[in-house]
PDB file of N, CA and C in Angstrom:
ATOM      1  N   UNK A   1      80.731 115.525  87.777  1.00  0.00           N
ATOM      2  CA  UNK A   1      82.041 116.140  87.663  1.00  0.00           C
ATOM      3  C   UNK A   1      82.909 115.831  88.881  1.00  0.00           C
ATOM      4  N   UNK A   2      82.538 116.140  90.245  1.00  0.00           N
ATOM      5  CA  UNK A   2      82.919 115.725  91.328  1.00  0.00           C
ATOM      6  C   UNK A   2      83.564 114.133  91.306  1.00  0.00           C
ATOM      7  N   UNK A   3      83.204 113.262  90.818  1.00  0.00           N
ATOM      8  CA  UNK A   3      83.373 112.411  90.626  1.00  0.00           C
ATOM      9  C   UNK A   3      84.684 111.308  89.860  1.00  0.00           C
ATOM     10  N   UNK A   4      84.177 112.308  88.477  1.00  0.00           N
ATOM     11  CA  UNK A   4      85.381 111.951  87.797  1.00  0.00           C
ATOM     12  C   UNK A   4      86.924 113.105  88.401  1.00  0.00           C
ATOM     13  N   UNK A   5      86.729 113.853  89.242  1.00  0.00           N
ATOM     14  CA  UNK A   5      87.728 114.975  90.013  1.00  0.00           C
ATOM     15  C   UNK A   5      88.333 113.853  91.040  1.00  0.00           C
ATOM     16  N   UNK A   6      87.139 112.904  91.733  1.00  0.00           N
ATOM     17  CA  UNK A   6      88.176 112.304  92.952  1.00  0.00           C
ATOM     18  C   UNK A   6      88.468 110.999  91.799  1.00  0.00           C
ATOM     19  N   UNK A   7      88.252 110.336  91.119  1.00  0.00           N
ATOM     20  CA  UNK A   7      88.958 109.540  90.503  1.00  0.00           C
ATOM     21  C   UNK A   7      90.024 109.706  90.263  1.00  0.00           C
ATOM     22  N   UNK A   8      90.063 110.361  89.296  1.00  0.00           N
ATOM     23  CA  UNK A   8      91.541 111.625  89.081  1.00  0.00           C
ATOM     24  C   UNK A   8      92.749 111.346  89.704  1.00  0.00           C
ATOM     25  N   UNK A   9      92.195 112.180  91.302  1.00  0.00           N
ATOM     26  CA  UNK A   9      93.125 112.043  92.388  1.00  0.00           C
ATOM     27  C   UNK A   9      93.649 110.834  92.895  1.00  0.00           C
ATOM     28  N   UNK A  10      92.438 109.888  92.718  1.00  0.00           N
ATOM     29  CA  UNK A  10      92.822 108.607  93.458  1.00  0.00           C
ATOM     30  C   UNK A  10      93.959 108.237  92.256  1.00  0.00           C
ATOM     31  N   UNK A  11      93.669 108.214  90.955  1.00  0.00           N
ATOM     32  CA  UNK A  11      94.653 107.720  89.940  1.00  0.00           C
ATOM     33  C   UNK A  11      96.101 108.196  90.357  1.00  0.00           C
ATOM     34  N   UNK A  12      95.971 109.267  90.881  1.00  0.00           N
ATOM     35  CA  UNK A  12      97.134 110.010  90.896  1.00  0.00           C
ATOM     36  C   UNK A  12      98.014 109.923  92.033  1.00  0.00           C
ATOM     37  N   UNK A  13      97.019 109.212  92.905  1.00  0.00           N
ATOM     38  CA  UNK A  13      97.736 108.962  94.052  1.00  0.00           C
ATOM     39  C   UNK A  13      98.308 107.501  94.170  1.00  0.00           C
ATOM     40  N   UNK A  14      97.913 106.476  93.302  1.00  0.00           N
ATOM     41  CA  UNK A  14      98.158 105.442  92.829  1.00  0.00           C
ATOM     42  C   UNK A  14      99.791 105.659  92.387  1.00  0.00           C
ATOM     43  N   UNK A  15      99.991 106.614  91.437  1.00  0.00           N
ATOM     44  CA  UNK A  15     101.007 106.698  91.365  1.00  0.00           C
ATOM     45  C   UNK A  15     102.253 107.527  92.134  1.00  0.00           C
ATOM     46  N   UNK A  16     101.885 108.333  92.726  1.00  0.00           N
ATOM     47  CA  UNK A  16     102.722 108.959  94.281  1.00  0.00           C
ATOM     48  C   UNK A  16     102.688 108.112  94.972  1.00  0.00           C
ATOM     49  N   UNK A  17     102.314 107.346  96.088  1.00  0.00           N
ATOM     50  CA  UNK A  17     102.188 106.040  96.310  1.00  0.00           C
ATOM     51  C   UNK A  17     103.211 105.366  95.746  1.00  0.00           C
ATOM     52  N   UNK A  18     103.447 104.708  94.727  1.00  0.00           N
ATOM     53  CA  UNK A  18     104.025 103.608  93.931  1.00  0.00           C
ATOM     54  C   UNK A  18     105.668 104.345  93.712  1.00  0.00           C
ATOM     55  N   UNK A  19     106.071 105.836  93.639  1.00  0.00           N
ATOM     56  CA  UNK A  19     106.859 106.347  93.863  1.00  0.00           C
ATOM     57  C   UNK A  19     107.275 105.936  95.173  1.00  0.00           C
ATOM     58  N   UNK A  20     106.372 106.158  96.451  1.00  0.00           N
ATOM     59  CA  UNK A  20     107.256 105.911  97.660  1.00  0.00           C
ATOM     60  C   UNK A  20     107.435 104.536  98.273  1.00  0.00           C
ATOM     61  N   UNK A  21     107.140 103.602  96.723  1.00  0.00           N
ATOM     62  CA  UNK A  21     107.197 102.232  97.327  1.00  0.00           C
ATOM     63  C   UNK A  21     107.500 101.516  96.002  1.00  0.00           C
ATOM     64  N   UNK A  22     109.145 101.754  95.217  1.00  0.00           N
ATOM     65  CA  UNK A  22     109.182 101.669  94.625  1.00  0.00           C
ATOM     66  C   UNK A  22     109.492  99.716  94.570  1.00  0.00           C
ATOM     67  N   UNK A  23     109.283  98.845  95.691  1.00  0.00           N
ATOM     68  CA  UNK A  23     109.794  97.826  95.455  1.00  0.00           C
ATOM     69  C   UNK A  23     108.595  96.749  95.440  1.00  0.00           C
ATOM     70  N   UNK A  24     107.203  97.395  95.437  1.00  0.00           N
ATOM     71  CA  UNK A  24     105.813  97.373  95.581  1.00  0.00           C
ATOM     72  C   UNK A  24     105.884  97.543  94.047  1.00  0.00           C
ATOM     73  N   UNK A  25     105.014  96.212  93.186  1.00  0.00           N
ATOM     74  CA  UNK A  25     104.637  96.607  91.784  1.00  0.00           C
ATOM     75  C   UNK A  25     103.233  97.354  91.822  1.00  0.00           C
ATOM     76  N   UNK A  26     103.168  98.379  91.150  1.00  0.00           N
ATOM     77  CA  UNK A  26     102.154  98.933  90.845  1.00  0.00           C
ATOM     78  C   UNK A  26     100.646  98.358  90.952  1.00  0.00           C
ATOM     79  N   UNK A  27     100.731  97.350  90.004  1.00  0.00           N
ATOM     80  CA  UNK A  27      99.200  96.386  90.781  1.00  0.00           C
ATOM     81  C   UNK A  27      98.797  96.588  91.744  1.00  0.00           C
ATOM     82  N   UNK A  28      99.906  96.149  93.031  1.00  0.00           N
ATOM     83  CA  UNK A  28      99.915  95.954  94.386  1.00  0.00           C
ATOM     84  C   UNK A  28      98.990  97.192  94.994  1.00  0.00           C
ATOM     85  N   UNK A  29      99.911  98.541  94.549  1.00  0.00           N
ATOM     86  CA  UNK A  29      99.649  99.407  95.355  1.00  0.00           C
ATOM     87  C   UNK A  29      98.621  99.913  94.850  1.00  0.00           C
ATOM     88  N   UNK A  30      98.246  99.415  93.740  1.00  0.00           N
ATOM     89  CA  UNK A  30      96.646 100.519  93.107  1.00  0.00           C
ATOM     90  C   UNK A  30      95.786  99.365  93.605  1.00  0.00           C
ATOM     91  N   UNK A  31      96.106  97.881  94.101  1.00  0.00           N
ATOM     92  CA  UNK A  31      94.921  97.155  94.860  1.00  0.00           C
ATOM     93  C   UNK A  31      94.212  97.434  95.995  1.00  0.00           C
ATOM     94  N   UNK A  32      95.511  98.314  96.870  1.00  0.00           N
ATOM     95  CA  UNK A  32      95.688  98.729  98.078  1.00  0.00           C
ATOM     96  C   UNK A  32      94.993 100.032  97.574  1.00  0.00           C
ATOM     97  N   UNK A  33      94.879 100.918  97.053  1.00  0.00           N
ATOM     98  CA  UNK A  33      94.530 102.076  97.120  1.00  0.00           C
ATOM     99  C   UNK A  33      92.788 101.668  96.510  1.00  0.00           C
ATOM    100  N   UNK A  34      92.723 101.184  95.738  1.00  0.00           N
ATOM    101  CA  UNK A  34      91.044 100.575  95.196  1.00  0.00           C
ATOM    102  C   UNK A  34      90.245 100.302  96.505  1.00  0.00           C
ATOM    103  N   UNK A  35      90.940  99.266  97.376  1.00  0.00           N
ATOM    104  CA  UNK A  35      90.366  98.721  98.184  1.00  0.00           C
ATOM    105  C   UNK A  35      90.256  99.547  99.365  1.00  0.00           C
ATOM    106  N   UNK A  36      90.613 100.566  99.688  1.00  0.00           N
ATOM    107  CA  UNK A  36      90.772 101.979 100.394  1.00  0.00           C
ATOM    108  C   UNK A  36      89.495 102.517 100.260  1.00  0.00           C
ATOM    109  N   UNK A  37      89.545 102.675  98.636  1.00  0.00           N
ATOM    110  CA  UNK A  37      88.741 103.308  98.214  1.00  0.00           C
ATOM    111  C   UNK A  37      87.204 103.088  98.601  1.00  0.00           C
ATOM    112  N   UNK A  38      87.217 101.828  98.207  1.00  0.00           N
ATOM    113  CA  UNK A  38      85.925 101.449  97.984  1.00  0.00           C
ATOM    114  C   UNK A  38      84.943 101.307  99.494  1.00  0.00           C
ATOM    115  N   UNK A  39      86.166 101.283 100.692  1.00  0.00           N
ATOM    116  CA  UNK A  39      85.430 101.048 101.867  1.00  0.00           C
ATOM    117  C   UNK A  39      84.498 102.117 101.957  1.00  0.00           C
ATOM    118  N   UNK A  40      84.995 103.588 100.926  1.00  0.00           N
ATOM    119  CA  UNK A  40      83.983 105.152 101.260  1.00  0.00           C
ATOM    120  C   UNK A  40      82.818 104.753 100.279  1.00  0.00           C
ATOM    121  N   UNK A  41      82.438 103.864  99.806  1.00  0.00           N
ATOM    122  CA  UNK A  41      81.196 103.891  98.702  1.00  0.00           C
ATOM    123  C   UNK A  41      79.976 104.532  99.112  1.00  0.00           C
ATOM    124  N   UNK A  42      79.946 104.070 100.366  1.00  0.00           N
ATOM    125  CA  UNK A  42      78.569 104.863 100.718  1.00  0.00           C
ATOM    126  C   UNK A  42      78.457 105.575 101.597  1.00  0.00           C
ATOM    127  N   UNK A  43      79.962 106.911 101.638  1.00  0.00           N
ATOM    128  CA  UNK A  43      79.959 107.874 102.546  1.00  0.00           C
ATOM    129  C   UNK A  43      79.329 108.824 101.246  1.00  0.00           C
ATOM    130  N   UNK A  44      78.087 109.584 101.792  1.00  0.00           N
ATOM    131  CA  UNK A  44      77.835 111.068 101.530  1.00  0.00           C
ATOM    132  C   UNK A  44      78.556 111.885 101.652  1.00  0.00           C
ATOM    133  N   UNK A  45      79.371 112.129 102.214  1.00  0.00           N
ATOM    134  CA  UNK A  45      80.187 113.596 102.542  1.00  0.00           C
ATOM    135  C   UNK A  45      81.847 112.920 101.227  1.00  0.00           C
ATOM    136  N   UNK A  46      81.895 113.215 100.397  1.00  0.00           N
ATOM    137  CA  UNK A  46      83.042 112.640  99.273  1.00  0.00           C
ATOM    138  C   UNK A  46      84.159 113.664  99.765  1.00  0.00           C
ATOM    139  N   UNK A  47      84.200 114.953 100.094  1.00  0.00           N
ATOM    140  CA  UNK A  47      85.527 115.913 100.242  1.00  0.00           C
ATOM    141  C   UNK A  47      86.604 115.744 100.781  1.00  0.00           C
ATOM    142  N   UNK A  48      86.407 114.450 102.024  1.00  0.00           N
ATOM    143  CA  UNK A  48      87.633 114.505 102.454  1.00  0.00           C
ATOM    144  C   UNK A  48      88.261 112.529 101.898  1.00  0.00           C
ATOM    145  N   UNK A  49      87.663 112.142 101.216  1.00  0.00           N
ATOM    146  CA  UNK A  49      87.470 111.113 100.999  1.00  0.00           C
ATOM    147  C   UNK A  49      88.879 110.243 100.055  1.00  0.00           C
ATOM    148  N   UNK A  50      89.387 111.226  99.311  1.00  0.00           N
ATOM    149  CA  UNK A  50      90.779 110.997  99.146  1.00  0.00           C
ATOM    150  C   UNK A  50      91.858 111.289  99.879  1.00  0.00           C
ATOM    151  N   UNK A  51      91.804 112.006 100.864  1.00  0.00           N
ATOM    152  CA  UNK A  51      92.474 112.036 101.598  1.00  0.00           C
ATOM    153  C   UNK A  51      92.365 110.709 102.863  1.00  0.00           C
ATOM    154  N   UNK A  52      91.260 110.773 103.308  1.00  0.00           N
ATOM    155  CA  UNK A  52      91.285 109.257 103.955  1.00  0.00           C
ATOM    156  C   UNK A  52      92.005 108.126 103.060  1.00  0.00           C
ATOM    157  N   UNK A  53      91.807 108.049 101.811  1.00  0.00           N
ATOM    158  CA  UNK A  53      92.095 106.702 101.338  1.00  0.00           C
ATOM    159  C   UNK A  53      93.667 106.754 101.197  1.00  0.00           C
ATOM    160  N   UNK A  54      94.307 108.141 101.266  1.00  0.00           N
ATOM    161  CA  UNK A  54      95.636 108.541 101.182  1.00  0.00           C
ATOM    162  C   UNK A  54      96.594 108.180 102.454  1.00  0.00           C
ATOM    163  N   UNK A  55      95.613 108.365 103.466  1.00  0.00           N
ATOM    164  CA  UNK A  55      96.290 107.660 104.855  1.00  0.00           C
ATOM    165  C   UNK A  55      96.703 106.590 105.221  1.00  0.00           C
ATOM    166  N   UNK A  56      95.246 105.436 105.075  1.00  0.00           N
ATOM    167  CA  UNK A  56      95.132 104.207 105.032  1.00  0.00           C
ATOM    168  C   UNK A  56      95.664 103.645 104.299  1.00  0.00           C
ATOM    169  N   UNK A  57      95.685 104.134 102.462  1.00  0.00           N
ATOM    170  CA  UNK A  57      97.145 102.770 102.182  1.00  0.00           C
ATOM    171  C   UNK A  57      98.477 103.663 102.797  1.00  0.00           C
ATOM    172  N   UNK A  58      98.497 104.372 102.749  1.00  0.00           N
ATOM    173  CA  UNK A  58     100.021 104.656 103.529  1.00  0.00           C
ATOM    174  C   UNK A  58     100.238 103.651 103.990  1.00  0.00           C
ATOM    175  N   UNK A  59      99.764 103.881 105.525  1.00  0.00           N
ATOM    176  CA  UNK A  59      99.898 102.426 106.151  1.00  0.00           C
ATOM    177  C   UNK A  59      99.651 101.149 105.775  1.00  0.00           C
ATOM    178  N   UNK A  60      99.149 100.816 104.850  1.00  0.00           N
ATOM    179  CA  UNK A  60      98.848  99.324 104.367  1.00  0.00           C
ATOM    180  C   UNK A  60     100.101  99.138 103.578  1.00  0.00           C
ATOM    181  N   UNK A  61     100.809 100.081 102.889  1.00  0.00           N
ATOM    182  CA  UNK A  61     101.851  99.952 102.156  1.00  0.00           C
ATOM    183  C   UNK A  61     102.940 100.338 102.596  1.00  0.00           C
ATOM    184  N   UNK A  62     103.383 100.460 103.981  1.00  0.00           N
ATOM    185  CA  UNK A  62     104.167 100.603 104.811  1.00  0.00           C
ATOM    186  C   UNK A  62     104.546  99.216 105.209  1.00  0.00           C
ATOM    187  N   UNK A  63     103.438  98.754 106.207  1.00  0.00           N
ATOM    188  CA  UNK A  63     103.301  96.706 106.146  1.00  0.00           C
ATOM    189  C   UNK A  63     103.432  96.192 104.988  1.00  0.00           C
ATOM    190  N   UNK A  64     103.391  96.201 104.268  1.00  0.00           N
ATOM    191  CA  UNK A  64     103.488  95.330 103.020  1.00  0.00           C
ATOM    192  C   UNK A  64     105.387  95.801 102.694  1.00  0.00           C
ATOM    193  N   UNK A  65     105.772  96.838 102.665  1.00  0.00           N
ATOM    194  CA  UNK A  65     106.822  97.689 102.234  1.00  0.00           C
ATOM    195  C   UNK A  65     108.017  96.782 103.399  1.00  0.00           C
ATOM    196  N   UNK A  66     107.480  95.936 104.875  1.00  0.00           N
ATOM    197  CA  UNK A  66     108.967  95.223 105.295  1.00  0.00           C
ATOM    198  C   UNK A  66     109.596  94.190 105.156  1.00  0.00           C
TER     199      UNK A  66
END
């Protein structure tokens, strides 16, 4: 359950994200957010784990965004 809960979020943040970068096609920024993602694969502790990936593309899609 946990699981499909941070998917969810990540989906969702894919698209908040893509709101604040509206000149970024969607692809882009859900590549950037996947690849976020995936660096946590083999963190045990998952709770704060969308939120990390929420930071990091920030910034990746900030650079990409000049």
């Amino acid at each position: 359950m946990a699981v499909l809960s941070e998917q969810a979020g990540i989906s969702d943040l894919v698209e908040q994200l893509h709101g604040r970068h509206p000149r970024l096609t969607r692809d882009v920024v859900e590549a950037v957010v996947r690849a976020e993602h995936s660096r946590f694969d083999d963190s045990p502790l998952r709770d704060y784990v969308p939120l990390l990936v929420e930071r990091r593309a920030r910034e990746e899609l900030a650079l990409l965004s000049l």
